[in-house]
Protein backbone atom coordinates (compact mmCIF):
# COMPACT_ATOMS: atom_id res chain seq x y z
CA UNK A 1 -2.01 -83.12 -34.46
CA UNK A 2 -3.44 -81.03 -36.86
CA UNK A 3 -4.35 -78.39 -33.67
CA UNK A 4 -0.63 -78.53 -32.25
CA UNK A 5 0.42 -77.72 -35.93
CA UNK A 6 -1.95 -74.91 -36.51
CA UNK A 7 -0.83 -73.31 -32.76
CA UNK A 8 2.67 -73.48 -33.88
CA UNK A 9 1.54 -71.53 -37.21
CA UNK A 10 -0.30 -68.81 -35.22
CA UNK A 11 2.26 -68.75 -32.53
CA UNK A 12 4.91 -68.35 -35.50
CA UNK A 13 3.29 -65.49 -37.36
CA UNK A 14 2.10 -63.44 -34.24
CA UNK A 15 5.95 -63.82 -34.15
CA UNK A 16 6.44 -61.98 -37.17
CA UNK A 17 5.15 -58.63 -36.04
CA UNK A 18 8.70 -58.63 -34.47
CA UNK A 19 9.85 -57.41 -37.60
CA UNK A 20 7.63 -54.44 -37.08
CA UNK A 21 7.60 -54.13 -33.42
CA UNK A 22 11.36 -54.84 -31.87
CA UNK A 23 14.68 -52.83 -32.65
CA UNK A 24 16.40 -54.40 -35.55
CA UNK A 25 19.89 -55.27 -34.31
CA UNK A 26 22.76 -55.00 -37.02
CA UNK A 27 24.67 -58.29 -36.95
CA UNK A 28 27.92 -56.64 -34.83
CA UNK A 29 25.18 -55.64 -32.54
CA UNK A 30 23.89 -59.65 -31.75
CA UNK A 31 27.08 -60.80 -31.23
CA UNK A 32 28.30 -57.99 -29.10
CA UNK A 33 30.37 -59.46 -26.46
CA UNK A 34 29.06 -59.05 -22.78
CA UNK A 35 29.42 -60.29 -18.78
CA UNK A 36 31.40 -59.95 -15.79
CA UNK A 37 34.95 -62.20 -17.00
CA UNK A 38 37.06 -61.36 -13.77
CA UNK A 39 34.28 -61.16 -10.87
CA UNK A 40 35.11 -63.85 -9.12
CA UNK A 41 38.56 -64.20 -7.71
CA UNK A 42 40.36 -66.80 -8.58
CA UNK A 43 43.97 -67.97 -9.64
CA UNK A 44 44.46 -67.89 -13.51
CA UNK A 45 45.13 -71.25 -14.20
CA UNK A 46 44.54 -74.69 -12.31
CA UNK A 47 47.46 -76.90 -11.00
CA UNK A 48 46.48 -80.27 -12.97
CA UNK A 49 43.17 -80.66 -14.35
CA UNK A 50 40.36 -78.49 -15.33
CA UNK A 51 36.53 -79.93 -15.46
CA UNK A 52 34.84 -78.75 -18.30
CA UNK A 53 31.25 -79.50 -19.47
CA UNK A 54 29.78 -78.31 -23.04
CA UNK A 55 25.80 -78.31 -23.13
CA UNK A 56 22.99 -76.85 -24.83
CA UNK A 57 20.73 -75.91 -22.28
CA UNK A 58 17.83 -75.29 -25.10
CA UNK A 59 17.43 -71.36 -23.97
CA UNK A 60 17.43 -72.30 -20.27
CA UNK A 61 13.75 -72.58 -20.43
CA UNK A 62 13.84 -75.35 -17.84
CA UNK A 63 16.19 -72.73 -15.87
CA UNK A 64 16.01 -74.60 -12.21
CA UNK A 65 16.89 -78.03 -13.28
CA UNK A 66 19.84 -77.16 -15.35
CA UNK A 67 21.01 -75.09 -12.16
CA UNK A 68 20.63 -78.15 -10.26
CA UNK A 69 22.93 -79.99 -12.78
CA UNK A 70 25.35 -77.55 -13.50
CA UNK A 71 25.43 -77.82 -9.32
CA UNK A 72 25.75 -81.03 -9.02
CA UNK A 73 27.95 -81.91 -11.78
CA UNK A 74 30.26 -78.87 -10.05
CA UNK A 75 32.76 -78.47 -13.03
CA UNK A 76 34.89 -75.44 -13.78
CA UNK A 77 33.99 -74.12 -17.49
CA UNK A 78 30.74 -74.38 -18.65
CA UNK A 79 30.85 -73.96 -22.44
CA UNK A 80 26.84 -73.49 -22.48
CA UNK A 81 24.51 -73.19 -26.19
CA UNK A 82 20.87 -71.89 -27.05
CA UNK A 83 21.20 -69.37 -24.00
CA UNK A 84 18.59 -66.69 -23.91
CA UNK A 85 19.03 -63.46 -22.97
CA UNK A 86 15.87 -61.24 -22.50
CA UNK A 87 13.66 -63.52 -23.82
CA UNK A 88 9.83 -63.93 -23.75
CA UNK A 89 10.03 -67.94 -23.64
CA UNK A 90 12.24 -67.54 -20.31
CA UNK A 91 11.01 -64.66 -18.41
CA UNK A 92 13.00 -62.06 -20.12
CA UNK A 93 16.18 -63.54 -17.81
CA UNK A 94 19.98 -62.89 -18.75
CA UNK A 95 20.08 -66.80 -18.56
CA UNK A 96 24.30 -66.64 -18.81
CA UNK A 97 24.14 -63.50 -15.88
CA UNK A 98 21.28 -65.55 -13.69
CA UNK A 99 23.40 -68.94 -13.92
CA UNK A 100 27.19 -67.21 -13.33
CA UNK A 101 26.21 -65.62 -10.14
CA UNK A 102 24.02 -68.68 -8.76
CA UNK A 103 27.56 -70.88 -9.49
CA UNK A 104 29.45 -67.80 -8.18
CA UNK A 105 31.85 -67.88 -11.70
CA UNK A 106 32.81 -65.65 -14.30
CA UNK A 107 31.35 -65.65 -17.27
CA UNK A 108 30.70 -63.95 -21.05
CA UNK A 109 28.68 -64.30 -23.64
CA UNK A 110 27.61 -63.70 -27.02
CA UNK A 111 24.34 -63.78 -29.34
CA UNK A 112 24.25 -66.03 -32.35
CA UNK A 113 20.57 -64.69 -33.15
CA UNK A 114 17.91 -62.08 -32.44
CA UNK A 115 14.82 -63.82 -31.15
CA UNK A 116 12.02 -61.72 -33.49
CA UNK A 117 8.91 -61.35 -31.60
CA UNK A 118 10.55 -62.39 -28.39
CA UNK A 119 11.43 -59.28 -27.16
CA UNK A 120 9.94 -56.75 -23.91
CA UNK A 121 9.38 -53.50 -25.87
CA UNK A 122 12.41 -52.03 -27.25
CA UNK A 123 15.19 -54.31 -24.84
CA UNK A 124 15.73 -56.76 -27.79
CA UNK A 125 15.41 -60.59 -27.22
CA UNK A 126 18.94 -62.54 -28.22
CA UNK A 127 20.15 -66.26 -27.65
CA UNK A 128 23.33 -67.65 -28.31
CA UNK A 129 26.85 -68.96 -26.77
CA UNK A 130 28.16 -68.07 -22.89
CA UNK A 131 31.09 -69.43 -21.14
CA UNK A 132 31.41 -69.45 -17.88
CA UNK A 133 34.42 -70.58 -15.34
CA UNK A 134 35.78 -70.67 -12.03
CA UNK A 135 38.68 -68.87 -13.41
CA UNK A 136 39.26 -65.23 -14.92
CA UNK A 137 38.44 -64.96 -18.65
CA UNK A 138 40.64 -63.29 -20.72
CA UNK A 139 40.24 -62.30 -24.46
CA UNK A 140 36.49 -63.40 -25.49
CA UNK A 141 35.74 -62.78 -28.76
CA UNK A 142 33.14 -64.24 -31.32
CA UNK A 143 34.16 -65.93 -34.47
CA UNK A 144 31.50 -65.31 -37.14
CA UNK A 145 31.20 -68.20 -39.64
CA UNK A 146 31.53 -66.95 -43.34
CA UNK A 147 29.70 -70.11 -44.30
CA UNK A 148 25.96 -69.69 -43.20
CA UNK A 149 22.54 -70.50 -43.70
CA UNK A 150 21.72 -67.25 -45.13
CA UNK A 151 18.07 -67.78 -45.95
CA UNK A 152 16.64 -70.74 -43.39
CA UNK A 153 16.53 -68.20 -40.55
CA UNK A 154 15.59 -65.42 -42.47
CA UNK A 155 12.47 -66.64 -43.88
CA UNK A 156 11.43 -69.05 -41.31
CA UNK A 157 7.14 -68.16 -40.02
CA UNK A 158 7.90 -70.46 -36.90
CA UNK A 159 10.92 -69.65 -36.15
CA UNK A 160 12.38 -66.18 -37.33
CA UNK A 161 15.41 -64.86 -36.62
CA UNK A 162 18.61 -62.78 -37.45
CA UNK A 163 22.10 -63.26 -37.17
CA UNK A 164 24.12 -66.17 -37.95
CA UNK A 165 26.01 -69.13 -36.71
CA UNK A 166 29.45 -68.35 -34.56
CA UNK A 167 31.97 -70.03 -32.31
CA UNK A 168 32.73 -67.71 -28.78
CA UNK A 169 36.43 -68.15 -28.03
CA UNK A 170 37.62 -67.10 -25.19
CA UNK A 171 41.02 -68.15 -23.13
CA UNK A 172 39.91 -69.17 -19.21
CA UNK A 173 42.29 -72.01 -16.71
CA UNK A 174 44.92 -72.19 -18.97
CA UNK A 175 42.95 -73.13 -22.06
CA UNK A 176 41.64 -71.97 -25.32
CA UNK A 177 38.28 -71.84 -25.74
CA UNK A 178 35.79 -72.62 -28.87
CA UNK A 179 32.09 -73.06 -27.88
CA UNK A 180 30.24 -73.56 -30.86
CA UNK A 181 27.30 -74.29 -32.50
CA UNK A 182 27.33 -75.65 -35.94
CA UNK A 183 24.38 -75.31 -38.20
CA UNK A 184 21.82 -78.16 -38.10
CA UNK A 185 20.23 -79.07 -41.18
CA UNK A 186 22.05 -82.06 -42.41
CA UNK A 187 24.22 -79.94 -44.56
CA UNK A 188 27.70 -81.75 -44.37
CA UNK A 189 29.41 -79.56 -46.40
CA UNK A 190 28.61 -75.92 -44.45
CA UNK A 191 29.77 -77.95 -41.22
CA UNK A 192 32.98 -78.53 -42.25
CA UNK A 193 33.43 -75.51 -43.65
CA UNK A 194 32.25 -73.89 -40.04
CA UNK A 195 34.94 -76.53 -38.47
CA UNK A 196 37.64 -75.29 -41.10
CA UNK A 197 36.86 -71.83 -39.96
CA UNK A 198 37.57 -72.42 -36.35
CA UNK A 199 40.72 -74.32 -36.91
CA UNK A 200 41.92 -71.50 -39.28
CA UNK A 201 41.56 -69.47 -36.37
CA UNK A 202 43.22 -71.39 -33.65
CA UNK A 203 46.05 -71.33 -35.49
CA UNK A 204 46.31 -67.93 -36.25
CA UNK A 205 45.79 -67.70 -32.29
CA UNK A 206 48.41 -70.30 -31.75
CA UNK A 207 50.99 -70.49 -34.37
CA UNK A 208 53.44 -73.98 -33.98
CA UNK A 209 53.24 -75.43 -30.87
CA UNK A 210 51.28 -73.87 -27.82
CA UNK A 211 48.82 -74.49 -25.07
CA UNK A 212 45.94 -76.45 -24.52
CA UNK A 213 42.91 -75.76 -26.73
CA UNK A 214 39.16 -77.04 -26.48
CA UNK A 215 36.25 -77.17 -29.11
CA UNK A 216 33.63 -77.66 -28.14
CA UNK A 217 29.78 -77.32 -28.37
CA UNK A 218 26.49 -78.73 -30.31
CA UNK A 219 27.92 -79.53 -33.94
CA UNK A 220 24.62 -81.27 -34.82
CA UNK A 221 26.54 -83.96 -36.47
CA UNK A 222 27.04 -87.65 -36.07
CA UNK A 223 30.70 -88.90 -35.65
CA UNK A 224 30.59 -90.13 -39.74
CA UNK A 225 30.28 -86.72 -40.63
CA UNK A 226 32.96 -84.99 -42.56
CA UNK A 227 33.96 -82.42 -40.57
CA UNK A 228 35.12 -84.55 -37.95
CA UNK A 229 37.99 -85.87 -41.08
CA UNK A 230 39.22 -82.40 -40.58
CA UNK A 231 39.74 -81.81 -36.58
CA UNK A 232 41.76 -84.98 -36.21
CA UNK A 233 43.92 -84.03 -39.14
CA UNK A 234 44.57 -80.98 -37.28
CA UNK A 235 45.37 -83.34 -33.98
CA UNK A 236 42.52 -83.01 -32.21
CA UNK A 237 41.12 -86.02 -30.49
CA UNK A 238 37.34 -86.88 -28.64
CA UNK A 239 38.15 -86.08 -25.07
CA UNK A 240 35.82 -89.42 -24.69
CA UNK A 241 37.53 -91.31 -26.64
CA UNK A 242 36.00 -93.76 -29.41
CA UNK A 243 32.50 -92.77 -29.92
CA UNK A 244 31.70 -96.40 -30.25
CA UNK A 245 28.58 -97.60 -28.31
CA UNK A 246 28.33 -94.00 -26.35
CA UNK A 247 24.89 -93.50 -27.36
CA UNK A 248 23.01 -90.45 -27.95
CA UNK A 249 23.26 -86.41 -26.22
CA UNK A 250 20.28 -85.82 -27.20
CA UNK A 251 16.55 -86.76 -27.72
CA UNK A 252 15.04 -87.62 -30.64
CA UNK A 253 19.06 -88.67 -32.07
CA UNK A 254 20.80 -91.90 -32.60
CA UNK A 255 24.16 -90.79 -32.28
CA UNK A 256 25.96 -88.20 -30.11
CA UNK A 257 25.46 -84.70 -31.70
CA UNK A 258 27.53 -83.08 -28.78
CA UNK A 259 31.32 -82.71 -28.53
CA UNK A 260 34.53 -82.21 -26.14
CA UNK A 261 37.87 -82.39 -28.81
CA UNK A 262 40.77 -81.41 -27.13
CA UNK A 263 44.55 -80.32 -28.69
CA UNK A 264 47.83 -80.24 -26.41
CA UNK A 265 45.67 -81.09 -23.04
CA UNK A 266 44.85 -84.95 -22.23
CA UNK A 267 41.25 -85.79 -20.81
CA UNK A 268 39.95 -88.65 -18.45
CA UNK A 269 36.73 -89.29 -17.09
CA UNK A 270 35.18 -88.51 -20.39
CA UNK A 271 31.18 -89.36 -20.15
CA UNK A 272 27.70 -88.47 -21.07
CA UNK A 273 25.25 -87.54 -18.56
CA UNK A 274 21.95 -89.25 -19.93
CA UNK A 275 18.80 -88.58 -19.27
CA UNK A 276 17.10 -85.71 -17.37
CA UNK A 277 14.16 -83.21 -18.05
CA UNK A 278 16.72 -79.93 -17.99
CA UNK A 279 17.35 -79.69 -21.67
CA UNK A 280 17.03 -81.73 -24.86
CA UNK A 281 20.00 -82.57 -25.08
CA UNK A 282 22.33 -84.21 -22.50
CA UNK A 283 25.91 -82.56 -20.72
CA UNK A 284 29.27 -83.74 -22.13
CA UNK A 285 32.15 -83.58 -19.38
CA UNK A 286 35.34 -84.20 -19.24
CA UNK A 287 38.63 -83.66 -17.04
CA UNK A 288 41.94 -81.88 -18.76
CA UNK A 289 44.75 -82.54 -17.79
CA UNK A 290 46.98 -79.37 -18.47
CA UNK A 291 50.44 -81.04 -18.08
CA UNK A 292 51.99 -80.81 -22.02
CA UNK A 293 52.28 -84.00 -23.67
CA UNK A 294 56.00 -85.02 -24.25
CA UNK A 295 55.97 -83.45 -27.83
CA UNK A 296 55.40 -80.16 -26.83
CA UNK A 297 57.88 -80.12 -23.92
């Protein structure tokens, strides 16, 4: 133990040198928008249902096996966290770019954080949010929390890193997107303020009553955790329905940390694909069903 901990420490500070070495990014910079949103032709919008799957694919490190299971579970958005683009730790791949054209879909995505130490000379190393779908996708754009972690990132010797926490939106099959990834830490209050953020947004996106909208993403959070208070008082509901009993999306957690919530849409099929050497944690999918519920027609 006390070896693995002192090859973390000396993998951590060679790290450092990154702050020396690789082009300092300026926040506007990491979470630059980029990918190919229309090269795949395809009608805008589905007739019925759309499949969509939210999983962090921890960088894509294990980059085969989550192509197998982003084959096999053959949905049509993929709103995908921790992906890596030009990264030491996975061969300096555009993980988002690499995955998009193997699935033949669109897809766009944005940095949350620049990897210090991680990067090939001066092509800076970045991982964050990508979406990617069997449809066009229109009008991707990042949503940069005011409520951050200002200083664990910064000053982390394992780990360190600049940037911040964000949701990517993005509208793609009739639906409004909000992959996100809420800061881990325990910190119950900065998550709901993240969640407040997003739904502040979505309605200045959607004033009264509109389309379909879906956030979703790692929120590092149990279902007793506050911020969940605020998303259904805002009328969004688990596209799994009650979390009772569903177990873990993740290893190492007793409760699901991963999320589908939908708003205007209804969802079936809702489940939790277990298990798996991919990723850390698990996929979430889901089927919408784009047909407005009475209310809204």
């Amino acid at each position: 133990m006390a070896k693995l901990c002192f090859a973390i420490g000396l993998f951590g500070f060679v790290r450092l040198f990154g702050y020396f070495n690789d082009p300092l990014l300026t926040n506007a910079e990491i979470h630059r928008i980029v990918g190919e949103p229309a090269r795949v032709q395809a009608p805008a919008a589905p007739a019925g249902s759309v499949k969509m799957i939210t999983w962090n694919i921890e960088r894509g490190q294990a980059y085969e096996r989550v192509l197998a299971m982003l084959r096999d579970l053959d949905a049509d958005v993929l709103l995908l966290q921790e992906v890596d683009r030009d990264c030491r730790r996975t061969n300096y791949r555009d993980v988002a770019r690499d995955l998009a054209h193997a699935l033949d879909m669109n897809w766009a995505s944005a940095g949350e954080f620049q990897e210090i130490g991680e990067a090939r000379g001066q092509r800076p190393a970045t991982t964050g949010q990508a979406v990617l779908s069997r449809f066009p996708i229109e009008e991707a754009a990042v949503l940069r929390f005011a409520s951050q972690d200002r200083l664990r990132w910064s000053i982390n010797p394992v780990q360190p890193r600049r940037g911040g926490r964000v949701a990517l939106k993005a509208r793609t099959g009739g639906v409004l997107v909000y992959n996100t990834h809420i800061e881990s830490g325990g910190d119950d209050a900065l998550g709901r303020r993240q969640i407040a953020e997003i739904l502040a947004d979505q309605v200045r996106e959607q004033p009264g009553l509109a389309g379909p909208v879906v956030i979703g993403g790692d929120f590092n959070n149990g279902p007793r955790a506050p911020m969940f208070a605020n998303l259904s008082a805002a009328d969004f509901t688990d596209a799994l329905g009650e979390p009772v009993d569903r177990g873990p999306t993740s290893y190492g957690q007793s409760n699901p940390i991963d999320w589908l919530f939908v708003k205007n849409a209804t969802a079936s099929s809702g489940r939790v694909i277990h298990g798996g050497a991919a990723s850390d944690h698990f996929p979430v999918i889901a089927a919408l069903h784009l047909t407005l519920p009475a209310a809204l027609r």
